[in-house]
N, C-alpha and C. Protein backbone atom coordinates (compact mmCIF):
# COMPACT_ATOMS: atom_id res chain seq x y z
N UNK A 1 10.09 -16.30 16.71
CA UNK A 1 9.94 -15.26 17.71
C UNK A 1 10.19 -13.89 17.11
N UNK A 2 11.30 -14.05 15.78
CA UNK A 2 11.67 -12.25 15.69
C UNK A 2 10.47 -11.87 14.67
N UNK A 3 9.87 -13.09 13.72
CA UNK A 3 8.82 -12.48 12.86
C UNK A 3 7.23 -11.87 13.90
N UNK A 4 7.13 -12.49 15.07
CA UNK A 4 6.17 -12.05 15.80
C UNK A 4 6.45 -11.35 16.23
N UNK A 5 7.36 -10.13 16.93
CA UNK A 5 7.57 -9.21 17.44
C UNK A 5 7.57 -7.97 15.99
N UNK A 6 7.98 -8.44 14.76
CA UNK A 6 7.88 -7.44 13.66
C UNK A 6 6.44 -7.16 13.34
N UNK A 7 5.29 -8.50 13.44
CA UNK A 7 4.07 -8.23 13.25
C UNK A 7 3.64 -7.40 14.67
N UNK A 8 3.93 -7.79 16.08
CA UNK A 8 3.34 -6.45 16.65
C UNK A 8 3.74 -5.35 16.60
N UNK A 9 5.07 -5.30 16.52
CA UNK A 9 5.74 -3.32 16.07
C UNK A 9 4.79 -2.97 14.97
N UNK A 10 4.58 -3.45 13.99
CA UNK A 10 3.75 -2.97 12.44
C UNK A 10 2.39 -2.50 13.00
N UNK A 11 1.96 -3.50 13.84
CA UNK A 11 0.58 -3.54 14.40
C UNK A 11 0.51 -2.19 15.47
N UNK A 12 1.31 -2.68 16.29
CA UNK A 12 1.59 -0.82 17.15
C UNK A 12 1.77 0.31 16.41
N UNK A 13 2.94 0.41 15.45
CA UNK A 13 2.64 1.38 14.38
C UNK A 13 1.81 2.19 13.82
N UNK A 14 0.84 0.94 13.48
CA UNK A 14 -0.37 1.26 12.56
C UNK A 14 -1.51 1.92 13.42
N UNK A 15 -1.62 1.42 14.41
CA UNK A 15 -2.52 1.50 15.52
C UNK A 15 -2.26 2.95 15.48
N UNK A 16 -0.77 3.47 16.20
CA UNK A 16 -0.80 4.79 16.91
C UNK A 16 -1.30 5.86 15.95
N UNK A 17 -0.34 5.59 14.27
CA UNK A 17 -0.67 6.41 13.33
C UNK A 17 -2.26 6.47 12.94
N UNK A 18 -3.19 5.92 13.45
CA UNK A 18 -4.56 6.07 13.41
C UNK A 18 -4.74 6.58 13.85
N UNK A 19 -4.60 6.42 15.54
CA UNK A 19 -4.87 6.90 16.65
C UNK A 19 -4.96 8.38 16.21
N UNK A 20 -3.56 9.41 15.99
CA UNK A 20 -3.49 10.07 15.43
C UNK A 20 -3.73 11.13 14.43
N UNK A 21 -4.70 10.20 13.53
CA UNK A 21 -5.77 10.63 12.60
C UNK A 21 -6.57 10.95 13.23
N UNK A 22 -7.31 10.26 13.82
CA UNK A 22 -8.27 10.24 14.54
C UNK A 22 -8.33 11.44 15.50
N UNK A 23 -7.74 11.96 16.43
CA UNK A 23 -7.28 12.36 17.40
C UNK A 23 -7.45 14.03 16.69
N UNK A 24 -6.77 13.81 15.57
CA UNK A 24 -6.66 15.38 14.98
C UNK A 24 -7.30 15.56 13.84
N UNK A 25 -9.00 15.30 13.55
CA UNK A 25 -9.86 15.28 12.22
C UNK A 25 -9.42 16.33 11.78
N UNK A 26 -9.27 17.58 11.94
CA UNK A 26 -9.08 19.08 11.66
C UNK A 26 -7.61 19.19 10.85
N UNK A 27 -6.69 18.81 11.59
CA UNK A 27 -5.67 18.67 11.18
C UNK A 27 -5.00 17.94 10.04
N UNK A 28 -5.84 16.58 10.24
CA UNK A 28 -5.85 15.57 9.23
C UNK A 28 -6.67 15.55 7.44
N UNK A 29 -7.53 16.76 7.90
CA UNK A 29 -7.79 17.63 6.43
C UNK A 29 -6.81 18.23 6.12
N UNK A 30 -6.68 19.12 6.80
CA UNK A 30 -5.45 20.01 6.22
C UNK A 30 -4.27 19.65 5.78
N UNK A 31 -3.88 18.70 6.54
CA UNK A 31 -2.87 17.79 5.79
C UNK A 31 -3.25 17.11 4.31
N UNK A 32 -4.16 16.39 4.47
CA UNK A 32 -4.54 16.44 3.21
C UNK A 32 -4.56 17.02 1.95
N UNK A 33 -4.89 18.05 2.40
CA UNK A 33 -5.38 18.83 1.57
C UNK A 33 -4.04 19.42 0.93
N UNK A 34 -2.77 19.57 1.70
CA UNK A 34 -0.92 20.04 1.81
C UNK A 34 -0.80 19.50 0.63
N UNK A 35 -0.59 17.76 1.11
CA UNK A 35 -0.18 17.19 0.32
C UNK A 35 -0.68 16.71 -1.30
N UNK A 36 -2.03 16.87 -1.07
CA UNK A 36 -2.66 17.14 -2.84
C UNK A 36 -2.12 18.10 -3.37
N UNK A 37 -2.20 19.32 -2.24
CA UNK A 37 -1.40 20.56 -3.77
C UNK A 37 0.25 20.37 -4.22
N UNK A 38 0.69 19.86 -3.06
CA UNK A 38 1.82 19.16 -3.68
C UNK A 38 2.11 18.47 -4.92
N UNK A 39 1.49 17.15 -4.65
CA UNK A 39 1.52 16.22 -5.30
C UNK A 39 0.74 16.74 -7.16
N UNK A 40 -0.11 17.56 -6.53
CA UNK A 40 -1.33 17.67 -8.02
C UNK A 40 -0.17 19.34 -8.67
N UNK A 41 0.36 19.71 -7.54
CA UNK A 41 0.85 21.10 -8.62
C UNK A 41 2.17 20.94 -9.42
N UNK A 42 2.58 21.56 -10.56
CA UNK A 42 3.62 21.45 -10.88
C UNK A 42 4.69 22.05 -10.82
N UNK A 43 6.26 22.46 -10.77
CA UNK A 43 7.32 22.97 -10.17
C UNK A 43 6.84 24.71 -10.94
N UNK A 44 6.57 24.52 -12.11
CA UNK A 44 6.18 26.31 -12.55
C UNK A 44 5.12 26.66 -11.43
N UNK A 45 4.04 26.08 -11.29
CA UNK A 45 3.06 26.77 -10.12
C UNK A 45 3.46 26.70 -8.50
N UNK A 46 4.44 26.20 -8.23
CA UNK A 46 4.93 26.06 -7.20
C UNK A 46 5.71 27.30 -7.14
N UNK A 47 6.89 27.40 -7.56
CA UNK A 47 7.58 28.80 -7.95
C UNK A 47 6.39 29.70 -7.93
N UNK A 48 5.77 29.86 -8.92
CA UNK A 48 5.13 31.13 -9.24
C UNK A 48 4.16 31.83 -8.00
N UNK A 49 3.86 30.36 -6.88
CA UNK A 49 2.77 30.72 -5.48
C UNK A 49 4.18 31.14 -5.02
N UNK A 50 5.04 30.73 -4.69
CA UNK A 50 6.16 31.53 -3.99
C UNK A 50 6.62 32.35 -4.08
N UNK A 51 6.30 33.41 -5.30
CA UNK A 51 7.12 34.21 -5.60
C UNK A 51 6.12 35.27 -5.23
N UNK A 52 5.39 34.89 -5.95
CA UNK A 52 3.55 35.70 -5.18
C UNK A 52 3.56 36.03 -3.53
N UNK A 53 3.48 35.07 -3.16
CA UNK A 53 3.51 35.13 -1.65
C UNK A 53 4.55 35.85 -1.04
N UNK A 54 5.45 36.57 -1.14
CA UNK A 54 6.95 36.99 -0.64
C UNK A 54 6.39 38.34 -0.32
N UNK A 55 6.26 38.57 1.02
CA UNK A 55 6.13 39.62 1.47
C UNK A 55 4.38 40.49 1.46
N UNK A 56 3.90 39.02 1.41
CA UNK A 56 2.58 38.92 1.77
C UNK A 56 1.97 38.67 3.44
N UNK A 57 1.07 39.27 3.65
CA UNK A 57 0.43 38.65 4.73
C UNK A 57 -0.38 37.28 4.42
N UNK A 58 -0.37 36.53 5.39
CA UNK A 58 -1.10 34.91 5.34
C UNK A 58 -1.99 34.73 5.69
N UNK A 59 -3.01 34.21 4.97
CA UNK A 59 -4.61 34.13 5.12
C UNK A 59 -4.67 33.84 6.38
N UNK A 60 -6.26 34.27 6.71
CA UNK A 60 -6.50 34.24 8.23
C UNK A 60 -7.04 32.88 8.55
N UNK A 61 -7.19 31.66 7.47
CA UNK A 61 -7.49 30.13 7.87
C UNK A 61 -5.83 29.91 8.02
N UNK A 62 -5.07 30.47 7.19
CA UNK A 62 -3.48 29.45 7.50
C UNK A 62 -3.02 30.30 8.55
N UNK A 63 -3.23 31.06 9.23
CA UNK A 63 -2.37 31.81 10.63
C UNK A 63 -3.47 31.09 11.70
N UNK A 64 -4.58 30.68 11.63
CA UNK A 64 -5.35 29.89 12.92
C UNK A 64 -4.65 28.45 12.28
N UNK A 65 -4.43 27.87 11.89
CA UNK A 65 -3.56 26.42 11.50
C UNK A 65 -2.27 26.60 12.11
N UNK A 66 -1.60 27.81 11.75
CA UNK A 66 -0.49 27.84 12.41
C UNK A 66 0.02 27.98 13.57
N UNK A 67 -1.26 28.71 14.39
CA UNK A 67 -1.45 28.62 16.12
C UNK A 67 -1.87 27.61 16.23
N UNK A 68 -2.40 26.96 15.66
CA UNK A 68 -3.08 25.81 16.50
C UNK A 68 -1.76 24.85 16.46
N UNK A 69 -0.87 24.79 15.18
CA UNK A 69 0.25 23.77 15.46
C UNK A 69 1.32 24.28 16.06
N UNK A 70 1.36 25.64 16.59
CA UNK A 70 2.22 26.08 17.80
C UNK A 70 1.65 25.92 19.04
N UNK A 71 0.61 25.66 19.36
CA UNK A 71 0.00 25.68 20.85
C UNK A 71 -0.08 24.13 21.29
N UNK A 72 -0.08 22.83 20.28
CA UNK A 72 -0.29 21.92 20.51
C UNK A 72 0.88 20.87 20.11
N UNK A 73 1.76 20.39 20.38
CA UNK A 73 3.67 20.10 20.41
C UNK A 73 2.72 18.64 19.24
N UNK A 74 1.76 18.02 19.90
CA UNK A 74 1.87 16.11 19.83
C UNK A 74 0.97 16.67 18.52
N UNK A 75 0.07 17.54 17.80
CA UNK A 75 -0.63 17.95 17.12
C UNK A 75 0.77 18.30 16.11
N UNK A 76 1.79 19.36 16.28
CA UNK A 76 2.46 19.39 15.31
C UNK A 76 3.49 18.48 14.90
N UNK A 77 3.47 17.72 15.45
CA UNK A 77 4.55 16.41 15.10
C UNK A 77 3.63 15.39 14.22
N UNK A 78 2.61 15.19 14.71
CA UNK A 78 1.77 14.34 13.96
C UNK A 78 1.46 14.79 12.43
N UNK A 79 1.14 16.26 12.35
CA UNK A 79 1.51 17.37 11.07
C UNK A 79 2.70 16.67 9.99
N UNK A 80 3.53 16.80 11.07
CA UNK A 80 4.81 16.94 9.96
C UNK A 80 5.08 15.50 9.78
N UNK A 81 4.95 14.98 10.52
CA UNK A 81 5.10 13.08 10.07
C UNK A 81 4.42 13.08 9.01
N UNK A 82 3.19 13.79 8.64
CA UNK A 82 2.34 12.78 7.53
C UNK A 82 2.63 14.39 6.46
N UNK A 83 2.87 15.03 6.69
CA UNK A 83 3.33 15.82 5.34
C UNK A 83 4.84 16.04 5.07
N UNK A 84 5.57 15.74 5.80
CA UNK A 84 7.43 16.32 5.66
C UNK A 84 7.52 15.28 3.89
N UNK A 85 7.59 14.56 4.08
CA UNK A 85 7.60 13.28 2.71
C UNK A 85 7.04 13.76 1.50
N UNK A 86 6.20 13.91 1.39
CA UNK A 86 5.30 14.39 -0.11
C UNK A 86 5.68 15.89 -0.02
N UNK A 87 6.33 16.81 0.72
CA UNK A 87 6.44 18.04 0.64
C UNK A 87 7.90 18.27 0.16
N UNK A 88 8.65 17.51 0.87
CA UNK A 88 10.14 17.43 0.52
C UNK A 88 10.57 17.27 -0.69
N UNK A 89 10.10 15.88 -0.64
CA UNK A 89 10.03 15.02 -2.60
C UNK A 89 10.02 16.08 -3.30
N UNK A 90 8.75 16.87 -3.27
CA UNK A 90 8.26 17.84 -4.75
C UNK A 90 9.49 18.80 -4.47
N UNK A 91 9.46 19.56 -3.19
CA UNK A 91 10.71 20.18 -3.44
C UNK A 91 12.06 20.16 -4.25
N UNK A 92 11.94 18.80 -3.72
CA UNK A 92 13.66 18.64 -3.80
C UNK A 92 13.31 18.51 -5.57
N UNK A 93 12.20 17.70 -6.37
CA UNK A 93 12.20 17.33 -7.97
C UNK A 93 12.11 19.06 -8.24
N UNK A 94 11.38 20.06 -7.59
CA UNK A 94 11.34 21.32 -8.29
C UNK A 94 12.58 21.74 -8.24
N UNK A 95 13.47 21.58 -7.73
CA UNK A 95 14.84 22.30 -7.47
C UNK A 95 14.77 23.49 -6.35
N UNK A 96 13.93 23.29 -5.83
CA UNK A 96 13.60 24.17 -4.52
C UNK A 96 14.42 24.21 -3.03
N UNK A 97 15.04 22.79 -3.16
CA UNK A 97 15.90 22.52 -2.24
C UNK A 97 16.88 21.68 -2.70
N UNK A 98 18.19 21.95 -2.15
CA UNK A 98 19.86 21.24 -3.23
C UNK A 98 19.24 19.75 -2.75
């Protein structure tokens, strides 16, 4: 009985986190797309876009991304579920965060 209730939680799981995808194509690029530069950049180019960026204005595709994940609560949670992980990681290996 407890291994069949673990295969439907996994199965619900999986389901919603589609759902999800699905639900937000737009979003689900962009995420994408987060977590490649993450993953593909290294801690010197990471620093060096940050240091760049400080007291910059923000492109006019990432300020409509950023309304759109302030106007929509279930849109920005779904965001940060599938990027907080691969964004953190690199952080935390760049020394970007203790």
């Amino acid at each position: 009985m407890k291994k069949h209730f673990w295969v439907v939680a996994a199965l619900a799981a999986t389901t919603v986190s589609g759902i999800a995808h699905a639900q937000y194509p737009i979003m689900d690029r962009v995420a994408s797309k987060v977590i490649e530069k993450y993953q593909t950049s290294t801690c010197q180019q990471l620093w060096q876009e940050k240091a760049q960026k400080q007291g910059q204005p923000k492109p006019e595709m990432e300020q409509r991304v950023i309304q759109m994940l302030q106007q929509d609560p279930q849109m920005r949670q779904a965001f940060f579920d599938r990027v907080a992980a691969p964004i953190v990681n690199k952080m935390f290996e760049c020394g970007m965060i203790p």
